[in-house]
C-alpha atoms as a PDB file:
ATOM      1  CA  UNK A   1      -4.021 -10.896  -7.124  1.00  0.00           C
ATOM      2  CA  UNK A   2      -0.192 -11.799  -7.418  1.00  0.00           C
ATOM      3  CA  UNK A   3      -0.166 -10.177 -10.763  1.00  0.00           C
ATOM      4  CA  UNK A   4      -1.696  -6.549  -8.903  1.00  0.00           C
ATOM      5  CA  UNK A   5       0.640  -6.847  -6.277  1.00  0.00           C
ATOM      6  CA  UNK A   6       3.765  -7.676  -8.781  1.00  0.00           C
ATOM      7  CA  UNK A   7       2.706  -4.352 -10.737  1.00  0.00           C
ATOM      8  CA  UNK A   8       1.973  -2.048  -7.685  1.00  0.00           C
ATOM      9  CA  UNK A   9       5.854  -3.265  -6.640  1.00  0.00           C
ATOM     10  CA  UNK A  10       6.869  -2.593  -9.862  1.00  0.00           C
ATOM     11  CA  UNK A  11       5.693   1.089  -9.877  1.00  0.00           C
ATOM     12  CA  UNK A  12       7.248   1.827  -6.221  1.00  0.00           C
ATOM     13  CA  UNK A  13      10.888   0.332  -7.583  1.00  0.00           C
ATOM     14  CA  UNK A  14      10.178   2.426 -11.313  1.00  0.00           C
ATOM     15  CA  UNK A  15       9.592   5.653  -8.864  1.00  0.00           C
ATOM     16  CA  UNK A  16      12.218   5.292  -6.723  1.00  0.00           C
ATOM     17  CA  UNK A  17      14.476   4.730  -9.819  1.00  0.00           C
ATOM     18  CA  UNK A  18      13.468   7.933 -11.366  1.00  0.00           C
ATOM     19  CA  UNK A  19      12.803  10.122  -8.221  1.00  0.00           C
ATOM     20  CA  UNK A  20      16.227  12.101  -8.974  1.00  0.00           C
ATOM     21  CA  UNK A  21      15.388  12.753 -12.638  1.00  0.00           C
ATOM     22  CA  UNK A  22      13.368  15.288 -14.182  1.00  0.00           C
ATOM     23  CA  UNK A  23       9.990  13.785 -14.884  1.00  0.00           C
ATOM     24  CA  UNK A  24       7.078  14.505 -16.777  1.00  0.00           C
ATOM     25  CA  UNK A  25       3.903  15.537 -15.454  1.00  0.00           C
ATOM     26  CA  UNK A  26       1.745  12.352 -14.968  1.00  0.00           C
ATOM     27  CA  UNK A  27      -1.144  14.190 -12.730  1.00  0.00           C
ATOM     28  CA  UNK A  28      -3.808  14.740 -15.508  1.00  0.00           C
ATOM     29  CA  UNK A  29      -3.620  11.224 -16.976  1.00  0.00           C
ATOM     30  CA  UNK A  30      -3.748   9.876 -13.880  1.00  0.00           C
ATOM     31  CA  UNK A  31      -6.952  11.487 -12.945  1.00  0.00           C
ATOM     32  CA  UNK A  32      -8.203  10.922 -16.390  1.00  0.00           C
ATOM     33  CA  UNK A  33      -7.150   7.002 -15.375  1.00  0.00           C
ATOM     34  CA  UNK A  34      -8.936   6.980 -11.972  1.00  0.00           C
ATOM     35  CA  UNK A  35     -12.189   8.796 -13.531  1.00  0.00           C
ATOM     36  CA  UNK A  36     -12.002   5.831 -15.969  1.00  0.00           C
ATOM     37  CA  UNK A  37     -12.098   3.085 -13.620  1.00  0.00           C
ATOM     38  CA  UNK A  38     -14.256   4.623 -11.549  1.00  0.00           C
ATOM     39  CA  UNK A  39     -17.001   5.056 -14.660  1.00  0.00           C
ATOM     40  CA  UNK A  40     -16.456   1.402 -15.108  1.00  0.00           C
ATOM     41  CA  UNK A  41     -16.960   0.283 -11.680  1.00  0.00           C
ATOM     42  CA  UNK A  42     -20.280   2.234 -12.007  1.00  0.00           C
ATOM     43  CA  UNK A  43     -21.264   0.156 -15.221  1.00  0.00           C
ATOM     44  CA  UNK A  44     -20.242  -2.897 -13.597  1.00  0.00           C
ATOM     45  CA  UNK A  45     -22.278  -2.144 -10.350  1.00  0.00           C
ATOM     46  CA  UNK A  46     -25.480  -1.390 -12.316  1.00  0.00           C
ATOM     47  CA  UNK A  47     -24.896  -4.100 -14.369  1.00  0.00           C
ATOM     48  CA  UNK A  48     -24.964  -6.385 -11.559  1.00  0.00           C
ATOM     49  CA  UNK A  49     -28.920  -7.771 -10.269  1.00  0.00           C
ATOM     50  CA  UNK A  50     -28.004  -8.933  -7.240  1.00  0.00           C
ATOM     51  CA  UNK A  51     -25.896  -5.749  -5.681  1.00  0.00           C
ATOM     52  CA  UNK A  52     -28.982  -3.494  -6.894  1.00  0.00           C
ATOM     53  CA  UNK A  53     -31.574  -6.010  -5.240  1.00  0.00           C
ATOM     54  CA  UNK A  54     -29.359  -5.563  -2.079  1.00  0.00           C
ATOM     55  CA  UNK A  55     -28.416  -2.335  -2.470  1.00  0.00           C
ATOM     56  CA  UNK A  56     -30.638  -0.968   0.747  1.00  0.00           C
ATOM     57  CA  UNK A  57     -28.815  -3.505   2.731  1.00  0.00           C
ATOM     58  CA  UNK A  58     -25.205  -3.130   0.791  1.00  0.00           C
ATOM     59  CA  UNK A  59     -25.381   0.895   1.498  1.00  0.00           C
ATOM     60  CA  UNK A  60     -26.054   0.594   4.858  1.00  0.00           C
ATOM     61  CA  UNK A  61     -23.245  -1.872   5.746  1.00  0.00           C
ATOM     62  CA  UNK A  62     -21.014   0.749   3.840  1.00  0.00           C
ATOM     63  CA  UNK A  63     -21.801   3.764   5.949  1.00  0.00           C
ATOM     64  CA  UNK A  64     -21.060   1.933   9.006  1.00  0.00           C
ATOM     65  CA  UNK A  65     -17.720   0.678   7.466  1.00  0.00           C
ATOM     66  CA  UNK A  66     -17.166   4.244   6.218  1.00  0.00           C
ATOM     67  CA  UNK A  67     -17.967   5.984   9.253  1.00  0.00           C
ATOM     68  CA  UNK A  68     -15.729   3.593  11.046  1.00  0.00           C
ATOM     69  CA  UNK A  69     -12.834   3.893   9.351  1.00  0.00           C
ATOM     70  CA  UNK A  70     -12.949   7.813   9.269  1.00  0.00           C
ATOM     71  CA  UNK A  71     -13.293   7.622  13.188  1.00  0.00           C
ATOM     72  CA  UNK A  72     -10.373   5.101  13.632  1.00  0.00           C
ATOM     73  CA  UNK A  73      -8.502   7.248  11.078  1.00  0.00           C
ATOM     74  CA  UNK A  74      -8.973  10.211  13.389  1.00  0.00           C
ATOM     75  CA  UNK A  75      -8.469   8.499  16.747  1.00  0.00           C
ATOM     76  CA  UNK A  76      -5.012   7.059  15.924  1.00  0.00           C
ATOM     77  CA  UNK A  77      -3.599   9.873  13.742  1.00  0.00           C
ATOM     78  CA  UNK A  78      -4.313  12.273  16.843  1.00  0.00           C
ATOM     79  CA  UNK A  79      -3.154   9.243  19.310  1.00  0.00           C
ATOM     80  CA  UNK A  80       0.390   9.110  16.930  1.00  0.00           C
ATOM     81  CA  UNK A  81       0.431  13.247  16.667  1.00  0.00           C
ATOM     82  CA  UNK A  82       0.106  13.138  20.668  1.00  0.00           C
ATOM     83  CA  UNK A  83       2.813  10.695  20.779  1.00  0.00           C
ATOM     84  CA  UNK A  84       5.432  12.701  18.774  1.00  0.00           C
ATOM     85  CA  UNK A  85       4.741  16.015  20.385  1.00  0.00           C
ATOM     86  CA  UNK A  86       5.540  14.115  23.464  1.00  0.00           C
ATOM     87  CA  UNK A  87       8.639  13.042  22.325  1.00  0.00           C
ATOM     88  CA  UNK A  88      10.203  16.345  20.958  1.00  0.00           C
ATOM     89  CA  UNK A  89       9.605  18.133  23.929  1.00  0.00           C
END
């Protein structure tokens, strides 16, 4: 997990290095990247017995989750918009 965290800080310090400069366009192999490891997540979760066994279970759990964090998303970016209108007036 170190290692993950050591390359993610790596990026931010190579991007902030190279904000100024021209730069070439990294958008389409990044989404080709993302698709990637998405595809293999997919072969990895139907690969796996016990996720698909509990998968009725798994999916529910993961609405809730989802739903929740969409809903606290909402609530506090609106609470935080509130709070900065109120402050520039």
């Amino acid at each position: 997990m170190l290692i993950v965290i050591g390359i993610l800080f790596l990026g931010v310090i190579t991007g902030f290095i190279i904000q100024k400069r021209k730069t070439l366009k990294v958008n389409l192999p990044i989404m080709g990247l993302i698709c990637s490891l998405l595809f293999i997540l997919g072969v990895e979760v139907g690969e796996n017995k016990s996720i698909l066994q509990n998968f009725n279970t798994l999916g529910i759990e993961a609405i809730v989750i989802t739903i929740g964090a969409v809903i606290g998303s909402i609530l506090f970016a609106w609470l935080l918009w509130s709070f900065i209108q109120k402050n520039q007036n």
